[in-house]
Protein backbone atom coordinates (compact mmCIF):
# COMPACT_ATOMS: atom_id res chain seq x y z
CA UNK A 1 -1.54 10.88 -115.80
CA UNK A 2 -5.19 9.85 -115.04
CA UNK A 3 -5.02 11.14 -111.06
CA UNK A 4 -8.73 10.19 -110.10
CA UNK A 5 -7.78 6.31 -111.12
CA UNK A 6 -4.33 6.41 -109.10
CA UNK A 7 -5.80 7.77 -105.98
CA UNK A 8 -8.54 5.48 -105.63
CA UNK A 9 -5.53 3.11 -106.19
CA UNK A 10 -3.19 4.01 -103.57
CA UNK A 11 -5.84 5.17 -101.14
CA UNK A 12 -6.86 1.73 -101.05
CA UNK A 13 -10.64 2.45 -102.17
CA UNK A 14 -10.21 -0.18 -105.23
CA UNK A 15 -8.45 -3.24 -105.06
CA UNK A 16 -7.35 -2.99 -101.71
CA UNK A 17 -4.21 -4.84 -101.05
CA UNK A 18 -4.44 -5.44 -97.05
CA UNK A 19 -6.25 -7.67 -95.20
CA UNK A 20 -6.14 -6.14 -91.68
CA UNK A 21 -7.13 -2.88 -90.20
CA UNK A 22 -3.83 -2.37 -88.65
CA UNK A 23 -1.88 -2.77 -91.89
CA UNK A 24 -4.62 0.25 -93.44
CA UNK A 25 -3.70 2.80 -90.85
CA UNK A 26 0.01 2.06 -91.26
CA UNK A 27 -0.41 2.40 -94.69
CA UNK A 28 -1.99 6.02 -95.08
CA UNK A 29 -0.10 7.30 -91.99
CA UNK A 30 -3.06 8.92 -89.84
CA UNK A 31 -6.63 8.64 -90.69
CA UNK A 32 -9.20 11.26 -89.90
CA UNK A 33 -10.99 10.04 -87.04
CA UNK A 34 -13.67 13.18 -86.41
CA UNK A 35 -16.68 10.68 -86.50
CA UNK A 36 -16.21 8.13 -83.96
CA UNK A 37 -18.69 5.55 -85.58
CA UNK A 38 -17.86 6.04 -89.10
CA UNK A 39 -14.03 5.96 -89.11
CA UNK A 40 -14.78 1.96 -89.01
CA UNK A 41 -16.06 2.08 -92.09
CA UNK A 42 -13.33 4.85 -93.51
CA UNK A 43 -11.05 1.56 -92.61
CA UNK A 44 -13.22 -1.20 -92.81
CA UNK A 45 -14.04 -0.59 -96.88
CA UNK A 46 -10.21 0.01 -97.11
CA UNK A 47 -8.80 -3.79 -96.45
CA UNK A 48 -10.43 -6.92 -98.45
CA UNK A 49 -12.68 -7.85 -96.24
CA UNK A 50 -14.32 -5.36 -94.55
CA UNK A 51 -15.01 -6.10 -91.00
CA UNK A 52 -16.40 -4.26 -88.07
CA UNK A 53 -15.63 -6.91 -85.58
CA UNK A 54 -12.10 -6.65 -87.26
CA UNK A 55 -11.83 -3.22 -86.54
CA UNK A 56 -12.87 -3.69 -82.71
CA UNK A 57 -10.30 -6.04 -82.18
CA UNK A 58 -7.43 -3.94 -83.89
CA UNK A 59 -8.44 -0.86 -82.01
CA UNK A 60 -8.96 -2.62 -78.38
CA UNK A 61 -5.49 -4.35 -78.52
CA UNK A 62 -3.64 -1.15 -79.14
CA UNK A 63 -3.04 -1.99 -82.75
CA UNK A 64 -5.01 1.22 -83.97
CA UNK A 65 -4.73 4.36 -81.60
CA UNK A 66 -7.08 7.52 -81.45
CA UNK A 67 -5.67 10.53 -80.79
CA UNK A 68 -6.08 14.52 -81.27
CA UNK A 69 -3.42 15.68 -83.37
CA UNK A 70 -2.56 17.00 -86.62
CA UNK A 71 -4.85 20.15 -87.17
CA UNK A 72 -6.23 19.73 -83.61
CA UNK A 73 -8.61 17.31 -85.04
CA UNK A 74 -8.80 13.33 -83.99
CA UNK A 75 -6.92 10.74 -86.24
CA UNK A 76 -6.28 7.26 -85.89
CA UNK A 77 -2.35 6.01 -86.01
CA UNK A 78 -0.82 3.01 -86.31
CA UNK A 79 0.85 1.86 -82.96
CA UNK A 80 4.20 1.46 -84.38
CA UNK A 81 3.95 5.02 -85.84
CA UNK A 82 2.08 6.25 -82.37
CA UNK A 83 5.22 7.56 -80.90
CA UNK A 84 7.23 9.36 -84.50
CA UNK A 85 3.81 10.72 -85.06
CA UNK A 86 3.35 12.18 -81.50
CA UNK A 87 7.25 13.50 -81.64
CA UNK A 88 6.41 15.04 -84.69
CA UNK A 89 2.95 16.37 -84.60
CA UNK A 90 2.50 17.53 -80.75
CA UNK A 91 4.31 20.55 -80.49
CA UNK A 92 2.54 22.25 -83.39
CA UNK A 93 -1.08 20.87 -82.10
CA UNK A 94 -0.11 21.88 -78.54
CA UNK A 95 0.71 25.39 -79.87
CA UNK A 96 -2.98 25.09 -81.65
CA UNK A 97 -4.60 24.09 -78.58
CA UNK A 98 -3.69 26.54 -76.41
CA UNK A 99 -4.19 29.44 -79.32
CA UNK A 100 -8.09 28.33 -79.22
CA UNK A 101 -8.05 28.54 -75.41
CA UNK A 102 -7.06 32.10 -75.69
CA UNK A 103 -9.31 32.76 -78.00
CA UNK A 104 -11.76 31.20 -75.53
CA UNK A 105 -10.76 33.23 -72.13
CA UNK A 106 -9.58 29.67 -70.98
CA UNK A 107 -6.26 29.59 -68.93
CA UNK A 108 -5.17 26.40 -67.20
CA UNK A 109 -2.26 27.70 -65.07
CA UNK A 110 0.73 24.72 -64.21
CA UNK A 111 -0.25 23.74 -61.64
CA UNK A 112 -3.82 23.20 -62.41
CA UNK A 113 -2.29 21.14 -65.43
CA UNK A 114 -0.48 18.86 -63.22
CA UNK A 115 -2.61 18.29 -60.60
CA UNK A 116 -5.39 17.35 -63.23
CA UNK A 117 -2.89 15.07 -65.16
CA UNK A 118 -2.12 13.13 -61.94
CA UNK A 119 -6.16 12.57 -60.95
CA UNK A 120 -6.86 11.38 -64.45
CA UNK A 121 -3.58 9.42 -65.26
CA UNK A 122 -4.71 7.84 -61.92
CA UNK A 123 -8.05 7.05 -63.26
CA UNK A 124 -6.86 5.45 -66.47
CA UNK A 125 -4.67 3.18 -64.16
CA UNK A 126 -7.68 1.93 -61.64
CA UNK A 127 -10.06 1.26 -64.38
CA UNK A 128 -7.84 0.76 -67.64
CA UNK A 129 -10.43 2.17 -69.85
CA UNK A 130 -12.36 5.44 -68.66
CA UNK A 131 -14.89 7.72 -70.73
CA UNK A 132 -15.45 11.61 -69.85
CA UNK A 133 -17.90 10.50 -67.59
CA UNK A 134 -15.56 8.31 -65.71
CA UNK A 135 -13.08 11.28 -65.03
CA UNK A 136 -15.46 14.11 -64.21
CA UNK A 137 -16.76 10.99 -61.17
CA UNK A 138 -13.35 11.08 -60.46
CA UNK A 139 -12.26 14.39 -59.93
CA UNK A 140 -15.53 15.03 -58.49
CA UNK A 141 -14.77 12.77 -55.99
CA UNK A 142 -11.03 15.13 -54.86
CA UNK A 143 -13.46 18.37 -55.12
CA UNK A 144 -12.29 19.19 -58.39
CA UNK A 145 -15.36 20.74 -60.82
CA UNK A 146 -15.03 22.27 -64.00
CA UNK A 147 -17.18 22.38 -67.55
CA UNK A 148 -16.79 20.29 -70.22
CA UNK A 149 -14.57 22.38 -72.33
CA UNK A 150 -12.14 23.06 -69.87
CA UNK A 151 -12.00 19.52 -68.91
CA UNK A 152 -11.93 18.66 -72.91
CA UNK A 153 -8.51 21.04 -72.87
CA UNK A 154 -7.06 18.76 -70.11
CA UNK A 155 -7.34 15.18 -71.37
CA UNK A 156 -6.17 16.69 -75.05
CA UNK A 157 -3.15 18.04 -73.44
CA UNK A 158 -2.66 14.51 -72.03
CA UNK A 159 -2.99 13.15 -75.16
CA UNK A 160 -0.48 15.75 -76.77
CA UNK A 161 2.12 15.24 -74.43
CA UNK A 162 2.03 11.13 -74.43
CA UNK A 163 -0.25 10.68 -71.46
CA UNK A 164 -3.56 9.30 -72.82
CA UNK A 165 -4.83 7.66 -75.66
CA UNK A 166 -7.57 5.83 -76.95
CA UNK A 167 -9.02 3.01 -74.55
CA UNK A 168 -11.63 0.41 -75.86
CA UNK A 169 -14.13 0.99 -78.26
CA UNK A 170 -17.87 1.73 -77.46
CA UNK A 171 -20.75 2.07 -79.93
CA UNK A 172 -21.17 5.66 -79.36
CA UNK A 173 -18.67 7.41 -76.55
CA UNK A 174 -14.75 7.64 -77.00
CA UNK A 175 -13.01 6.25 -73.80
CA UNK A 176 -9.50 6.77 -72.92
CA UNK A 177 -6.49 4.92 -71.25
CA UNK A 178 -2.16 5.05 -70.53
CA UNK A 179 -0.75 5.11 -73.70
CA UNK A 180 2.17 3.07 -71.40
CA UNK A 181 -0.48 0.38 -70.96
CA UNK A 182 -1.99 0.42 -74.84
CA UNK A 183 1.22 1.43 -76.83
CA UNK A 184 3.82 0.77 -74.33
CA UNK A 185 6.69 3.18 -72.99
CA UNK A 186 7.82 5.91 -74.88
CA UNK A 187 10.73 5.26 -77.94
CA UNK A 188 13.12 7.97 -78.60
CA UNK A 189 12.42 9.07 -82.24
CA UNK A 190 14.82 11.00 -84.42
CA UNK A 191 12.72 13.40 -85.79
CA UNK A 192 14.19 13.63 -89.37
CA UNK A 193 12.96 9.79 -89.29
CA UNK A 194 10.15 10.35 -88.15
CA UNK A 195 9.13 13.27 -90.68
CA UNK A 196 10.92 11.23 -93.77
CA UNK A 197 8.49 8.50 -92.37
CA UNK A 198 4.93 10.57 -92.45
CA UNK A 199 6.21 11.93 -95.71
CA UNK A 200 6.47 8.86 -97.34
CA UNK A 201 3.07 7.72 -96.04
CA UNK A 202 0.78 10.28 -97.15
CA UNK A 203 2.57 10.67 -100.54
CA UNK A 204 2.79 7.01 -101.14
CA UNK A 205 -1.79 6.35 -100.14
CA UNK A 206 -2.41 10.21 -101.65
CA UNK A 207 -0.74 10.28 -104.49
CA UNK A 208 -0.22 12.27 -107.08
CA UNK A 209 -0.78 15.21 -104.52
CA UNK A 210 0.89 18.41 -104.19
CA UNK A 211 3.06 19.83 -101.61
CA UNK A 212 0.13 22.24 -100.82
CA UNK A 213 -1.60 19.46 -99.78
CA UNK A 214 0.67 17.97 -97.66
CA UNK A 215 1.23 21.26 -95.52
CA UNK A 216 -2.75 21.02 -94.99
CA UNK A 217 -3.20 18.17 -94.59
CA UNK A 218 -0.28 17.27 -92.01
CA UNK A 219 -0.21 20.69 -90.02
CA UNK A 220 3.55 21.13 -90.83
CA UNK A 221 4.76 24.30 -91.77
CA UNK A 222 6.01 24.56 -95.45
CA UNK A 223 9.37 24.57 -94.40
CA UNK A 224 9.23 20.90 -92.68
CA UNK A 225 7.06 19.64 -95.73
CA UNK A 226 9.87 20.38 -97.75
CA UNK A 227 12.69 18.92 -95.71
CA UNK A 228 10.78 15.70 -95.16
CA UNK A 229 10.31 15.83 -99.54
CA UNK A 230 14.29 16.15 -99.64
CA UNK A 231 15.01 13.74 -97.02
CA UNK A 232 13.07 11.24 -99.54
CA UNK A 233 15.43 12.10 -102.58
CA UNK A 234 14.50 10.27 -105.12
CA UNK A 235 11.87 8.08 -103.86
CA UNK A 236 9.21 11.25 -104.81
CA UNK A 237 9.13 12.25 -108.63
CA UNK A 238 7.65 15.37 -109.65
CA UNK A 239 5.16 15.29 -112.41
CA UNK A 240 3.70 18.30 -114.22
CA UNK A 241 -0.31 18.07 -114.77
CA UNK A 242 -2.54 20.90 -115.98
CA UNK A 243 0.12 23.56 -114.36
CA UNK A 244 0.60 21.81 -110.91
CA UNK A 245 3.35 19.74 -109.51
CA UNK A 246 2.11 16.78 -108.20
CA UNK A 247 4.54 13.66 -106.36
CA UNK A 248 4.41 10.24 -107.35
CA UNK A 249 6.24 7.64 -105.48
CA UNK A 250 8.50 4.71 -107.16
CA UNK A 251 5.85 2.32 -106.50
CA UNK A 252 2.38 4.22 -107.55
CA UNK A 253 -0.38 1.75 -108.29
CA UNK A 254 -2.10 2.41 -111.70
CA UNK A 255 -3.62 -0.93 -112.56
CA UNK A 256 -6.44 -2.44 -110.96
CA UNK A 257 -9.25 0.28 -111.89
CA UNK A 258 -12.42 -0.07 -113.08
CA UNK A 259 -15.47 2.01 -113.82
CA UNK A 260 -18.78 1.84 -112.85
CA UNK A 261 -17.93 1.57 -109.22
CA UNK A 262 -20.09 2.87 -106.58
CA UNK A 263 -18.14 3.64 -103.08
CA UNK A 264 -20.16 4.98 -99.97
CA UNK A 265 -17.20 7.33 -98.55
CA UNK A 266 -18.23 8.73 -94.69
CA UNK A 267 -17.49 12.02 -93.97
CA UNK A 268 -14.35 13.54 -92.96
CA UNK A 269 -12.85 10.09 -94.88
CA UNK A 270 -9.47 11.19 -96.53
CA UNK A 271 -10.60 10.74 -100.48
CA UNK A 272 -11.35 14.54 -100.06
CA UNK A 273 -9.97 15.82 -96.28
CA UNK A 274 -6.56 14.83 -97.71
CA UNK A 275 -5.95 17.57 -100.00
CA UNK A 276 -5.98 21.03 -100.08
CA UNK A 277 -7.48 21.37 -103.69
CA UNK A 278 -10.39 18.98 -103.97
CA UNK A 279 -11.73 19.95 -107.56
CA UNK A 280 -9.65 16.94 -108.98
CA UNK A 281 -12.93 15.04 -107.72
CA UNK A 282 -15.55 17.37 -106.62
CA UNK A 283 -16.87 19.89 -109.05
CA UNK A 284 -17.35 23.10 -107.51
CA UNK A 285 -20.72 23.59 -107.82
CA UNK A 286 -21.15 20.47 -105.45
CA UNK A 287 -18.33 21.74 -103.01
CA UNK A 288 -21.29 22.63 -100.45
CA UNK A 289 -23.00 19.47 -100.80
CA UNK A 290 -19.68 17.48 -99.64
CA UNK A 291 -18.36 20.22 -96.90
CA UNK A 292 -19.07 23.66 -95.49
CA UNK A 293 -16.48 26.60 -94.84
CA UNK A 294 -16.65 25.92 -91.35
CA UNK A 295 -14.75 22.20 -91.54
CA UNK A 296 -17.92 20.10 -91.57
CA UNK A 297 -17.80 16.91 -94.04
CA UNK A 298 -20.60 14.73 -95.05
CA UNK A 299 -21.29 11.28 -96.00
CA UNK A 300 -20.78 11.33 -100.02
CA UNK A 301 -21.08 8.81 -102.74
CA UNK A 302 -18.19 8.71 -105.60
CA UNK A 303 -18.84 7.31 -109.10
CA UNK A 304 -16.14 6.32 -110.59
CA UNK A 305 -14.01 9.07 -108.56
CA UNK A 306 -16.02 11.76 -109.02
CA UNK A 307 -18.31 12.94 -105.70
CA UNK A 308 -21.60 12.28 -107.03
CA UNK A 309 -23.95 12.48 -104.23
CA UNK A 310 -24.71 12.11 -100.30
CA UNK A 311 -25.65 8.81 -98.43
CA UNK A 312 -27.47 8.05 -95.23
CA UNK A 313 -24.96 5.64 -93.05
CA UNK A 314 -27.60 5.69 -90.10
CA UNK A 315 -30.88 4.31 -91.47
CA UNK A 316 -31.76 1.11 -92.05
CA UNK A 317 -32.44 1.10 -95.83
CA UNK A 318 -30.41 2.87 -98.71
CA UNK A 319 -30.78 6.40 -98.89
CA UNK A 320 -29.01 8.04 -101.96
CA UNK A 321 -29.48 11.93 -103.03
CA UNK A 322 -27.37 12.30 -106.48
CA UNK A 323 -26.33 15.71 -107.30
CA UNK A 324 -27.33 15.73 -110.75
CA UNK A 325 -29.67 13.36 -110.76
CA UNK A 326 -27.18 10.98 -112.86
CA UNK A 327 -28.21 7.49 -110.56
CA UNK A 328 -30.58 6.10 -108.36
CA UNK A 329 -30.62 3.93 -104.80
CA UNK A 330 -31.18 1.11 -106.84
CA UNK A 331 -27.95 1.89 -109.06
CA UNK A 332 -25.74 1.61 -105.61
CA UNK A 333 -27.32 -1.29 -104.03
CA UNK A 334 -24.34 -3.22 -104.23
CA UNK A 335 -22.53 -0.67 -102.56
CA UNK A 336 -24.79 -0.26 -99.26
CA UNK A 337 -24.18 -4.15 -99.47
CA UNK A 338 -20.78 -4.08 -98.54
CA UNK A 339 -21.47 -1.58 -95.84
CA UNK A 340 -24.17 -3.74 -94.31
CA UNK A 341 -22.05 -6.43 -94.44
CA UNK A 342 -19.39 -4.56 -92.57
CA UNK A 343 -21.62 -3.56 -89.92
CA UNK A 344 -22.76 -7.59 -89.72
CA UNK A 345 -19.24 -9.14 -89.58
């Protein structure tokens, strides 16, 4: 098994096989979203031909929703997955959410929760798409006040429970509107479907990968990772490499690789926040370079697989630091090509 070669594959970072943004995100399930400028580009370079303008359009029709939750972090879905994934995902992230507010003195008693809900569920509906801004105008304006964190808790809790999602896209600020209005009502999921469905999608763009990684990465306990494995039967086949299990699907890609290829990854992308166990691809001596212990990912540059270095997305020019020394800016050139292009089209 060459796993390096197959991931690249089936995550779509060689040879992509999808022209649109939409059919990406449906593909790998949920994307990490954390950096709301470069999970364009953690799509974009994903589909044939990457384009921001592409992107736009996907995400303001509704196609491609932003959301917090699995992990309590933000993650784009598909809109036909919106509603399985919310079903499936919300009660654990609610039951993270309001863990951190104890641990943060915060308590948002019921009726605070409701009354908030209704002002900014209001909002959404006068304006159609709203920022932070927009909502602490608006509650201003019925003598409600609060900080920024407590009003964060709020709109996530919207978002958890069905309320808000993503609205249009801005350059730099996230804005929000009625998931009624951008996915449309809710469906009724069956939730065996809906976990059988998530399981299929991040085994089928992460493969091979482990079942420790899919407890991390979908915030599952072990227990539903391993239902939503059965559920698939045979569909997953377990293969043995250097003393791990790792799943396969029936239809892994393994042709279409090739070496010498340069790919500018952003940070938080899901070639490493994916998997529990990242030394497949990042050497452990350059673990600090690519993340810290506290969650934080940075911009890194993979040769041939491997994570090789750090990039600059937000400068003009290409600006390359390799790890060992082992290539220079002029070596990935053709790389911060294709992202300029991106950014141009």
């Amino acid at each position: 098994m060459q796993p390096i070669s197959i991931r690249l594959l089936n995550q779509q970072l060689v040879a992509p096989q999808f022209n649109s943004p939409a059919e990406v995100v449906s593909h790998m399930g949920a994307i990490q979203a954390q950096e709301y400028r470069m999970m364009r580009w953690a799509v974009g370079m994903r589909t044939r031909k990457p384009s921001a303008r592409a992107f736009k359009k996907a995400f303001d029709s509704g196609e491609i929703i932003r959301l917090h939750l699995m992990r309590g972090t933000w993650q784009l879905v598909s809109a036909d997955d919106y509603w399985p994934m919310v079903e499936l995902c919300a009660p654990k992230a609610i039951a993270v959410t309001r863990g951190w507010m104890n641990s943060n003195r915060i308590t948002i008693p019921d009726e605070e929760l409701m009354r908030v809900r209704d002002l900014l569920v209001q909002t959404a509906a006068d304006r159609g798409s709203v920022t932070k801004e927009d909502f602490v105008t608006a509650l201003a304006e019925k003598d409600v006040r609060m900080d920024d964190h407590r009003l964060s808790y709020h709109i996530r809790m919207a978002e958890l429970s069905g309320i808000l999602c993503s609205g249009d896209l801005l350059p730099m600020k996230a804005t929000y509107a009625l998931t009624a209005d951008k996915v449309g009502p809710k469906v009724k999921v069956d939730r065996d479907e809906a976990l059988m469905r998530l399981t299929l999608k991040y085994f089928q763009s992460r493969q091979p990968a482990t079942m420790e990684d899919f407890v991390w990465w979908s915030g599952l306990n072990i227990g539903e990772c391993r239902k939503g494995v059965a559920l698939l039967g045979d569909a997953l086949q377990l293969v043995k490499w250097k003393g791990r299990d790792f799943y396969l699907t029936d239809h892994c890609r393994t042709r279409g690789f090739r070496q010498g290829r340069f790919l500018l990854i952003p940070p938080y992308d899901e070639y490493l926040i994916s998997y529990k166990s990242r030394d497949i691809v990042l050497r452990d001596e350059h673990r600090h370079l690519a993340h810290n212990n506290s969650g934080i990912f940075k911009p890194v540059i993979a040769l041939d697989g491997i994570i090789s270095g750090n990039w600059a997305p937000f400068i003009k020019d290409c600006q390359v630091e390799a790890f060992d020394g082992g290539f220079s800016t002029q070596d990935v050139q053709d790389a911060w090509q294709a992202y300029s292009d991106f950014l141009s089209t």
